[in-house]
C-alpha atoms as a PDB file:
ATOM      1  CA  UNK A   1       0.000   0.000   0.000  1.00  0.00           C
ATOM      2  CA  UNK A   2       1.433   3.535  -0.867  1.00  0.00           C
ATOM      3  CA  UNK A   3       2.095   5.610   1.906  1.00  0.00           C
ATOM      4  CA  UNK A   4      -0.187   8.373   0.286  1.00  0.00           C
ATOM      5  CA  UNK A   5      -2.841   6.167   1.060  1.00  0.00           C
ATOM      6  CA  UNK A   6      -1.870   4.942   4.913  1.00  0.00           C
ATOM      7  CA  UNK A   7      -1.886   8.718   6.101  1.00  0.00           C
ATOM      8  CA  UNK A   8      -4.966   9.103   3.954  1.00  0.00           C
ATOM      9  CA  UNK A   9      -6.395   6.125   6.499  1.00  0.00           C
ATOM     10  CA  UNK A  10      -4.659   6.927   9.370  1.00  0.00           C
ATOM     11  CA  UNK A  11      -6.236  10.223   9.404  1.00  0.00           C
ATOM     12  CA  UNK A  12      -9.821   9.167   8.448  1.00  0.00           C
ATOM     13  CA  UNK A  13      -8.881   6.775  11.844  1.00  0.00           C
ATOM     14  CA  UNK A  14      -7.610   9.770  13.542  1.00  0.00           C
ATOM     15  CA  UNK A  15     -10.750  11.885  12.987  1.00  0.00           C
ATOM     16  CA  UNK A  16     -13.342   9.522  13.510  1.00  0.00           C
ATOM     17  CA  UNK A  17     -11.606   8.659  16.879  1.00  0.00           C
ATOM     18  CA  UNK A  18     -11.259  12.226  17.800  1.00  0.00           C
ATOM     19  CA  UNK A  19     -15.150  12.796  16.883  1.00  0.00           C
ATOM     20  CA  UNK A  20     -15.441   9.981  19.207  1.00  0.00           C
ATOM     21  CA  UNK A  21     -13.362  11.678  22.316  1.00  0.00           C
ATOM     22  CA  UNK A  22     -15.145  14.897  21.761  1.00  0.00           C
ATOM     23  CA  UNK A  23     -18.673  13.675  22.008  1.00  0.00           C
ATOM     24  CA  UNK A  24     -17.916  11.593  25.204  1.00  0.00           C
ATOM     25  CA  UNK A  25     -16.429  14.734  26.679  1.00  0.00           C
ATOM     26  CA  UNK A  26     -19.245  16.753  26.059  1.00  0.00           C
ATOM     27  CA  UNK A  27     -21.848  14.225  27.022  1.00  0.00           C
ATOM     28  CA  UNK A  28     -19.335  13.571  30.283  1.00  0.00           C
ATOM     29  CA  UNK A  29     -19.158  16.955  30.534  1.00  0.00           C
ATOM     30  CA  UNK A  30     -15.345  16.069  30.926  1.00  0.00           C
ATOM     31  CA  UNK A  31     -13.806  19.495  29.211  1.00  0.00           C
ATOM     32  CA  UNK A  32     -10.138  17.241  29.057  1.00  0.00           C
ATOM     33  CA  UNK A  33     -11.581  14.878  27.231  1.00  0.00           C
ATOM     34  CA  UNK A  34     -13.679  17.059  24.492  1.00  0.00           C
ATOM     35  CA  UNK A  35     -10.539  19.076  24.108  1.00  0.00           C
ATOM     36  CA  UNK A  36      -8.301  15.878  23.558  1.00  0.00           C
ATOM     37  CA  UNK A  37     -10.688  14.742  20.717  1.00  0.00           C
ATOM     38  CA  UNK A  38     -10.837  17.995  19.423  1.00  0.00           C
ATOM     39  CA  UNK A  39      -6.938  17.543  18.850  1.00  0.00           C
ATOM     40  CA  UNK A  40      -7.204  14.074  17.323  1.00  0.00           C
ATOM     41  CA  UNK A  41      -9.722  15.361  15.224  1.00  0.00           C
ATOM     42  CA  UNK A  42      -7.136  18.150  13.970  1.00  0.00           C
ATOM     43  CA  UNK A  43      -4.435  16.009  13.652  1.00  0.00           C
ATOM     44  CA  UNK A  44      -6.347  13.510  11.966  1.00  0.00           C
ATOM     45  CA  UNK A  45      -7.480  16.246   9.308  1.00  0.00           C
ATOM     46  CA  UNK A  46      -3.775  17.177   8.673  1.00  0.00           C
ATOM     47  CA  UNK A  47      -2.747  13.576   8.135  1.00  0.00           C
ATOM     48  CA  UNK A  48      -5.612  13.176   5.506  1.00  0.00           C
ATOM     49  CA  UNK A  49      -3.992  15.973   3.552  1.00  0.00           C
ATOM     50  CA  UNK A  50      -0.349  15.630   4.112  1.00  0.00           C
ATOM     51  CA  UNK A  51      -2.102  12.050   2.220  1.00  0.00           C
ATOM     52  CA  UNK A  52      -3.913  14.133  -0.267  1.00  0.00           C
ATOM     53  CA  UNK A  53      -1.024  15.724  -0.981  1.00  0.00           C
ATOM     54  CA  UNK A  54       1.675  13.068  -1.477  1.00  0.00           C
ATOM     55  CA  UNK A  55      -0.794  11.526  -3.965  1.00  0.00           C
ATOM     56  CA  UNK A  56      -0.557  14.513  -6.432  1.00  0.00           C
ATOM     57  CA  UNK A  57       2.884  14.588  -5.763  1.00  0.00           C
ATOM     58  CA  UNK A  58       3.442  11.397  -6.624  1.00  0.00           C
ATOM     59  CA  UNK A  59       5.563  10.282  -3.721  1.00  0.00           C
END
């Protein structure tokens, strides 16, 4: 598998997960929590595209 396509599914992992953590927070009303899912989320969302990205690279 290319690695354009592992960060690509890493992130969509990341993301969901994060969506996850921040809706158990909230519900919780656990503010660490919602704000640790909220960073997932992010992170997940910049590993998509750094994914995106090495696909129309090429790489």
């Amino acid at each position: 598998m290319k690695s354009s396509t592992k960060d690509q599914m890493k992130g969509t992992f990341h993301e969901l997960k994060g969506k996850a953590k921040e809706a158990a927070g909230k519900l919780s009303n656990n503010p660490k929590l919602e704000t640790e899912g909220t960073s997932e989320k992010i992170d997940g969302a910049i590993q998509k595209k750094v994914g995106q990205v090495k696909k129309v690279v090429g790489k």
